[in-house]
Each structure stands twice: as structure tokens, then as C-alpha cells.
Protein backbone atom coordinates (compact mmCIF):
# COMPACT_ATOMS: atom_id res chain seq x y z
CA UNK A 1 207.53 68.16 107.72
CA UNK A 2 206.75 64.66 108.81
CA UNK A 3 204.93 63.03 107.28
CA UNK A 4 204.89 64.15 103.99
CA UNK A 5 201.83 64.99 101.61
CA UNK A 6 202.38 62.17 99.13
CA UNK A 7 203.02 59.74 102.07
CA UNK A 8 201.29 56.84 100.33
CA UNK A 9 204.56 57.08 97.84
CA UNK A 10 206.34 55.65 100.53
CA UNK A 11 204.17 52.22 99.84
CA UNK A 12 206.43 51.79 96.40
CA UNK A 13 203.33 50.40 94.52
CA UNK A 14 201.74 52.45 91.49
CA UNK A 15 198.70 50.93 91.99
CA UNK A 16 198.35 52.44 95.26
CA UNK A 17 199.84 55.43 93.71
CA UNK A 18 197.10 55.21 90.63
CA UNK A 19 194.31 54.91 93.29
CA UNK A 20 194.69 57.64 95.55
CA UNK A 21 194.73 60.29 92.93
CA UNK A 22 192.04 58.85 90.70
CA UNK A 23 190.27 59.40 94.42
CA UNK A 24 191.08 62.59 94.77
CA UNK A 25 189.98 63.24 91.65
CA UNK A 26 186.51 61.63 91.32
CA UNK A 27 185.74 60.97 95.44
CA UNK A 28 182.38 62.72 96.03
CA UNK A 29 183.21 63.52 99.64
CA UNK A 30 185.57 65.41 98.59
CA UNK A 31 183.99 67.36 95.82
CA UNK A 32 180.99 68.36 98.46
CA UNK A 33 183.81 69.86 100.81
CA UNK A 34 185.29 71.74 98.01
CA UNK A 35 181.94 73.40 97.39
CA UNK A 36 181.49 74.29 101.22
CA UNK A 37 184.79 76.01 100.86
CA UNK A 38 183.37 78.08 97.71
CA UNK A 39 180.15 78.92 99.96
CA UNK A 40 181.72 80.21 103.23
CA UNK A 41 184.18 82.49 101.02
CA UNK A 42 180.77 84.05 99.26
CA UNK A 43 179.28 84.08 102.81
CA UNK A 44 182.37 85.89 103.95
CA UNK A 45 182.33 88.45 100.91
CA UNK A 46 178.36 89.37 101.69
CA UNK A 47 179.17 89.61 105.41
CA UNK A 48 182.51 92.16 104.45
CA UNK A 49 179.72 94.16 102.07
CA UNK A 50 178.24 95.08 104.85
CA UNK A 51 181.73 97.39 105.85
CA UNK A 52 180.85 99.91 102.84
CA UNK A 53 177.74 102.36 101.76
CA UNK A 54 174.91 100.94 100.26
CA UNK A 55 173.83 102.75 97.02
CA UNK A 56 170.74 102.82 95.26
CA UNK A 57 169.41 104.32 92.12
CA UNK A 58 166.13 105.28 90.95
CA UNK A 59 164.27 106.12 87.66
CA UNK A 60 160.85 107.23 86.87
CA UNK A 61 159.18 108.75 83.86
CA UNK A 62 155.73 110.15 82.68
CA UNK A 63 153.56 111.22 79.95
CA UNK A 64 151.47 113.66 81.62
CA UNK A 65 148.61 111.73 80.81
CA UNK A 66 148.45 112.82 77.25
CA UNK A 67 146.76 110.55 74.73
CA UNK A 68 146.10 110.15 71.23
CA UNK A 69 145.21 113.05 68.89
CA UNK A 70 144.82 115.48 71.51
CA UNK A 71 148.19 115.40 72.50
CA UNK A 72 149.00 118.23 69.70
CA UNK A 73 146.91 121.00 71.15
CA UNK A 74 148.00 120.79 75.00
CA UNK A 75 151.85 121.94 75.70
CA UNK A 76 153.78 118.53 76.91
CA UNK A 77 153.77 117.80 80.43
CA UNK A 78 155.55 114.54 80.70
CA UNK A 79 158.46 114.50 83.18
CA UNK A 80 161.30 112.57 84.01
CA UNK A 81 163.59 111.89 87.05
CA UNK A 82 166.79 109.94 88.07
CA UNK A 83 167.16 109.78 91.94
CA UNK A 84 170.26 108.24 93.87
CA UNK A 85 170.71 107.40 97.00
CA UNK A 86 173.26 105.90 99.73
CA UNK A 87 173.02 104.66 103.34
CA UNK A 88 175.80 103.92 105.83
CA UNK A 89 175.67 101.95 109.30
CA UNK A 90 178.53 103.08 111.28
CA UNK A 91 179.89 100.11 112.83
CA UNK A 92 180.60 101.82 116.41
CA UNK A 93 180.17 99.09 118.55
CA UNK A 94 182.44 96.12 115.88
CA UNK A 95 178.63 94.31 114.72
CA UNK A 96 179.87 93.99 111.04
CA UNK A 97 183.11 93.78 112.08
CA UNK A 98 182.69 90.45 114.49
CA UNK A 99 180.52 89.19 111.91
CA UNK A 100 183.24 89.69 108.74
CA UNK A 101 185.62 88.10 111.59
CA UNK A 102 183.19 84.78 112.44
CA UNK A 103 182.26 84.31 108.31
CA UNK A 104 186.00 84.53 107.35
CA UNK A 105 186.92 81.90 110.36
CA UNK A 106 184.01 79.90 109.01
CA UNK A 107 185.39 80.02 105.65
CA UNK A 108 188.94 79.24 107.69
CA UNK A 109 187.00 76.04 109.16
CA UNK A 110 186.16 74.82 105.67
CA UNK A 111 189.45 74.86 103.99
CA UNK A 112 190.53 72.70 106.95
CA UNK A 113 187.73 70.32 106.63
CA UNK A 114 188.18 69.74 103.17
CA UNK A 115 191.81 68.79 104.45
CA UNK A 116 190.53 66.49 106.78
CA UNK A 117 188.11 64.51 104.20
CA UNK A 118 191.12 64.48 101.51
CA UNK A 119 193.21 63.00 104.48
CA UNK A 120 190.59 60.92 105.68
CA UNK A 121 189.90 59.69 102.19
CA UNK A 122 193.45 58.82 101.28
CA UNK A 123 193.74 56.76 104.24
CA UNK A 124 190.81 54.72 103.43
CA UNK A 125 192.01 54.14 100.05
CA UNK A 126 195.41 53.09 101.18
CA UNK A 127 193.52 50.40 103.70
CA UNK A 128 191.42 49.62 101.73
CA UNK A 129 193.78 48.74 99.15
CA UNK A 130 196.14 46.50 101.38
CA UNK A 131 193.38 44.74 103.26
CA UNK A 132 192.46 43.53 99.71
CA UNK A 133 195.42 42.28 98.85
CA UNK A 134 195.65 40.72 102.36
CA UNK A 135 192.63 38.97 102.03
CA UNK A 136 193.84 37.82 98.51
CA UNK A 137 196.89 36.66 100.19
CA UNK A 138 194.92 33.96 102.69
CA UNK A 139 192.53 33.29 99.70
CA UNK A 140 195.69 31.77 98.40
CA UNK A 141 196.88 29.58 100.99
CA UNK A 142 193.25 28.84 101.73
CA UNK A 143 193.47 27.18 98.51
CA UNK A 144 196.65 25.66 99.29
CA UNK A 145 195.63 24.12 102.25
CA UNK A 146 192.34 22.55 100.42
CA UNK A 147 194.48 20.80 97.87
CA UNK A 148 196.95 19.54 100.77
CA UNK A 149 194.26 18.37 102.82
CA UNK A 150 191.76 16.55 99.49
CA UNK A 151 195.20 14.92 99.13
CA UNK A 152 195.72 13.73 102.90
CA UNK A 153 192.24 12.99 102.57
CA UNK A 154 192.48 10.84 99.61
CA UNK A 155 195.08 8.82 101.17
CA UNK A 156 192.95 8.22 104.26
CA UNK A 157 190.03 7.05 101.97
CA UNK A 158 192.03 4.06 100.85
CA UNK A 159 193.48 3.33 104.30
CA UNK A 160 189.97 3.04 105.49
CA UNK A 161 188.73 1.01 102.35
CA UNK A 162 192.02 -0.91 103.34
CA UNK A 163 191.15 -1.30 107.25
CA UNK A 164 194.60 0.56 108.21
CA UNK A 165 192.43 3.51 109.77
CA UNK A 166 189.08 4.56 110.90
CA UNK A 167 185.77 6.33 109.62
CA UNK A 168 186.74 8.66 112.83
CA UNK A 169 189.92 9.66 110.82
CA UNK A 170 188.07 10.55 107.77
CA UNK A 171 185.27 12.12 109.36
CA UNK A 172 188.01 14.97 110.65
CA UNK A 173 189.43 15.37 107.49
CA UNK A 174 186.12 16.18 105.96
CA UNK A 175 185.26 18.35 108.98
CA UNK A 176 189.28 20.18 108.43
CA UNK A 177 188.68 20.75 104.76
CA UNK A 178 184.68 21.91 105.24
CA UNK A 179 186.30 24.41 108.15
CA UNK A 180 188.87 25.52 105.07
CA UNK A 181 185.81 25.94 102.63
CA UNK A 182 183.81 28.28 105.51
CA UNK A 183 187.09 30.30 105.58
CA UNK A 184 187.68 30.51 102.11
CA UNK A 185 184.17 31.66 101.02
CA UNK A 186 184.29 34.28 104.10
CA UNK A 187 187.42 35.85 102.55
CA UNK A 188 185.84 36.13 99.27
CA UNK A 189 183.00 37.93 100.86
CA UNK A 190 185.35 40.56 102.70
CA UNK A 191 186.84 40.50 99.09
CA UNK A 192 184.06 41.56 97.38
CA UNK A 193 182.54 44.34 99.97
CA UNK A 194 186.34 45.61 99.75
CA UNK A 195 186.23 46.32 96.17
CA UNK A 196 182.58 48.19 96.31
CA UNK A 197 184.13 50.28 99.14
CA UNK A 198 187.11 50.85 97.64
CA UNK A 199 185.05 51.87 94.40
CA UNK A 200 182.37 54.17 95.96
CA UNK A 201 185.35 56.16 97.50
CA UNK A 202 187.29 56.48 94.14
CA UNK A 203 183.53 57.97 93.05
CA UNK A 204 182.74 54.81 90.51
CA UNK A 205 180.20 52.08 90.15
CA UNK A 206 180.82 48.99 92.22
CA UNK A 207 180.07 46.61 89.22
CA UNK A 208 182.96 44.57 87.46
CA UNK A 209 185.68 46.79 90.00
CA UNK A 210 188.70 45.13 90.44
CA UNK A 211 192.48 45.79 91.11
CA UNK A 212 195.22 43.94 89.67
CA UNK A 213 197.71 42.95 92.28
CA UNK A 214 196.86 39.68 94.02
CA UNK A 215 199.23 39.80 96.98
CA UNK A 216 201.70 42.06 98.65
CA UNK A 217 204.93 41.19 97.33
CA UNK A 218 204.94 44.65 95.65
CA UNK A 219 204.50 46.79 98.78
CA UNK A 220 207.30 48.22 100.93
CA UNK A 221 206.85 48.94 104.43
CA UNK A 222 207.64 52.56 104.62
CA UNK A 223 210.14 53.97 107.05
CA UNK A 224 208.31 55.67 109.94
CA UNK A 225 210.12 58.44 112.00
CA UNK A 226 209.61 59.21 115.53
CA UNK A 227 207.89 61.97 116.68
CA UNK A 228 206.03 63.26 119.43
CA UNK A 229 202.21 62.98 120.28
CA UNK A 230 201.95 67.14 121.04
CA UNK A 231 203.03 67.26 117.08
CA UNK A 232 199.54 66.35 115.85
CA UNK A 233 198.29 69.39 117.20
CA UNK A 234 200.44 71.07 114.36
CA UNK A 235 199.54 68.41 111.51
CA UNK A 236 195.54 67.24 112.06
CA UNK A 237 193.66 69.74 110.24
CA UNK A 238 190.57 68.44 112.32
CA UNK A 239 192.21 70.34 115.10
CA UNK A 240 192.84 72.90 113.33
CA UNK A 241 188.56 73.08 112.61
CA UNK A 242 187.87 72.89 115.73
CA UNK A 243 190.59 75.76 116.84
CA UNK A 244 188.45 77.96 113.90
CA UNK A 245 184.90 76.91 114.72
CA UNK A 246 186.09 78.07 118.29
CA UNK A 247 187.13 81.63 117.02
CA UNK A 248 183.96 82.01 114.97
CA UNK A 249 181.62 81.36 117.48
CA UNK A 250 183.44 83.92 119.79
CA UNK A 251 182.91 86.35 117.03
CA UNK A 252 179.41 85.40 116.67
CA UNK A 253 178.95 86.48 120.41
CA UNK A 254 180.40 89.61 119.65
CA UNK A 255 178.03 90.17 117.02
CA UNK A 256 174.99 89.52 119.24
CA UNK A 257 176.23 91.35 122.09
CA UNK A 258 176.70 94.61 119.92
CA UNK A 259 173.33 94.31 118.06
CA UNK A 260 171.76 94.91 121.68
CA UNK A 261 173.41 98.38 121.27
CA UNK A 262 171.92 101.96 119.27
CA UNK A 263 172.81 101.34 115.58
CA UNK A 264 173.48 104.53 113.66
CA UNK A 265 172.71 104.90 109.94
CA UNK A 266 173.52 108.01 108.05
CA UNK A 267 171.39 108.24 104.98
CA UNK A 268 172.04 110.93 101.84
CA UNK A 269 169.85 110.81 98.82
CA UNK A 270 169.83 113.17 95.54
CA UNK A 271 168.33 113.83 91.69
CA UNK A 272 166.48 115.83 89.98
């Protein structure tokens, strides 16, 4: 199947690699969809409880009344008894059933969430990640250009001190290298909110994150097949939600249309 699970492997960096399962590991997006899975399957084993008997059992116990002393002339009259009991709704008209069949869809529905915010997660990482080193990338020549241009712009200082050129021609060069300064201070700020996003989604404190690649010499485009846009239907697990919260909430209707209808009970109880 195309693409594959581990598709960020196709990236060749470990760091990448290192990222996305320290993510999966620690993301808290992904830990609260793990717990909705845990609660639909309990809400689908209550809802399939309701297929068998109920039972019940009782005790009770009594002195007679009898108190102190006395109690040695009177015969004893305490009793004792142990009841059980059992009820049974017989599903005629599918209630229980449709309702076992819309909590087990539901439960359905979460498993495939909790694929989509893994998927969803991973992806953010892995952009995350590159747009870093992107922006580290025109940092660089940023920096480049600002010692090319105080250079250029040293040489038109003394050709102005000289008389050879203008104040004009200086007055761009500042402008140029002020332009280059704006730039370079903007990347730095996409830098920084990059690293607290990419932090809060690998679940840890923003302060003192960092990464260690600068650039992205040590990524490899991978190879991307061709494929067909009716495939997703097959592959996005968000789809696949929706397909389930569809089939739950046609069992749901079920459910209410056959609670309008007689319900039977049978009922049996017994002790002594």
C-alpha cells in the first residue's frame, strides 16, 4: 500500500526520524484520542450488557427484637433470608440490538480518529521540521548577503569621502542592507514560533527547544508514486469516520424508532 506507514523514512534524516516517534510518543493530542478509543469500547460493552438477564441478589436478617437478659427466657425468633432475582427485556423489535450496533460503530469512529490525529500529527512534525531548516537556510544567506553588501558599502564610503560617487549611492546601500536586517530578524521570528510549535506537538516545554540540523543538505526528496484521487477514499481514515459516524447514527434511529414500540420484560425472582 502506497504510501507506506513509516513514510517520513523516505526523508533519509534521523532527526526527522527521532522526532516523529518521540511525537507519537509524548503528543497530547494523541494520548486524548487514545483514551476516547478506551471510552467508546466501555460504552459499547454497557450497551451489549443490555443483550443478557439482569440478576440481583438480596439479603436480610433479624433478631426478633430480642434484647439483653431477657433474651434467655423467650424461644429465638430471629430470621434470615437470601432472595434472588432476574429480569429480561426481550429485544423484539432490535432496541438493544441497534443500540450495541451504533456504540460499537462509535467505538469504530474512534479508532479511526485516533488514526487521523496520529496522521495529522506526523505531518505537522515533518513540516514543521523542514520549514525550520528552510528558514535556517535563508537565515544563512541573509547573513551572507549583509557581509557582501557592509563590504560594497564600505567601498562606497570612501568613494564618496573621495568625490568618485554620491550620498544618493550610499543612502541605497544603507536602505539594501536595513531591507536585509528586516528580513533577517523576520526569519528568526518564524524560527523561533517554529521550534515552540514543533515542541508543544512532541508534548514538551517550548523553553531552550532546539534541533540540530541547520540546513537541508541531509534530506532526500522522497520518490512519490502515482496514484489516483478515488484512492484516498481507501487510505484517509477521516473518511473512514465519517463512513462510521454515518452507520451509527442510522442505528441510533433504529433505536428510537423501536423504543416507540411495547417493551416486554419477563421477570423471575426466588429464596427462602
Amino acid at each position: 500500500a502506497w504510501p507506506a506507514q513509516d513514510w517520513w523514512q523516505g526523508f533519509g534524516d534521523t532527526e526527522l526520524s527521532g522526532l516523529i516517534a518521540a511525537a507519537q510518543d509524548g503528543n497530547r493530542d494523541i494520548a486524548i484520542a487514545a483514551a476516547r478509543v478506551e471510552q467508546a469500547r466501555a460504552q459499547a460493552g454497557v450497551q451489549r450488557s443490555a443483550l443478557f438477564p439482569q440478576l440481583g441478589l438480596g439479603a436480610d436478617g433479624s433478631d426478633g427484637g430480642c434484647r439483653g437478659q431477657s433474651c434467655g427466657s423467650f424461644p429465638n425468633n430471629g430470621t434470615m433470608g437470601l432472595t434472588v432475582s432476574a429480569s429480561y427485556v426481550v429485544d423484539l423489535w432490535g432496541q438493544n440490538r441497534n443500540a450495541l450496533r451504533a456504540a460499537s460503530e462509535q467505538w469504530k469512529s474512534a479508532r479511526f480518529s485516533r488514526q487521523a490525529v496520529a496522521l495529522t500529527v506526523t505531518a505537522d512534525v515533518a513540516r514543521q521540521y523542514l520549514s525550520i531548516l528552510s528558514l535556517r537556510r535563508r537565515m544563512a544567506i541573509a547573513r551572507e548577503n549583509i557581509t557582501a553588501i557592509e563590504a560594497i558599502l564600505t567601498v562606497i564610503n570612501i568613494r564618496v569621502k573621495a568625490g568618485a560617487a554620491s550620498h544618493l549611492d550610499l543612502a541605497r546601500e544603507e536602505a539594501q542592507i536595513e531591507s536585509v536586517n528586516a528580513q533577517l530578524a523576520a526569519f528568526q521570528t518564524q524560527e523561533k514560533q517554529g521550534l515552540h510549535a514543533l515542541a508543544v506537538l512532541l508534548g514538551r516545554p517550548p523553553q531552550d527547544f532546539d534541533i540540530m540540523p541547520q540546513n537541508l543538505d541531509g534530506v532526500s526528496a522522497p520518490a512519490v508514486a502515482a496514484g489516483l484521487p478515488s484512492d484516498l477514499l481507501l487510505r484517509r481514515p477521516d473518511i473512514a469516520q465519517a463512513e462510521a459516524d454515518l452507520a451509527a447514527a442510522h442505528a441510533n434511529l433504529d433505536a428510537a424508532r423501536a423504543a416507540f414500540l411495547p417493551q416486554v420484560t419477563l421477570t423471575g425472582s426466588g429464596g427462602f
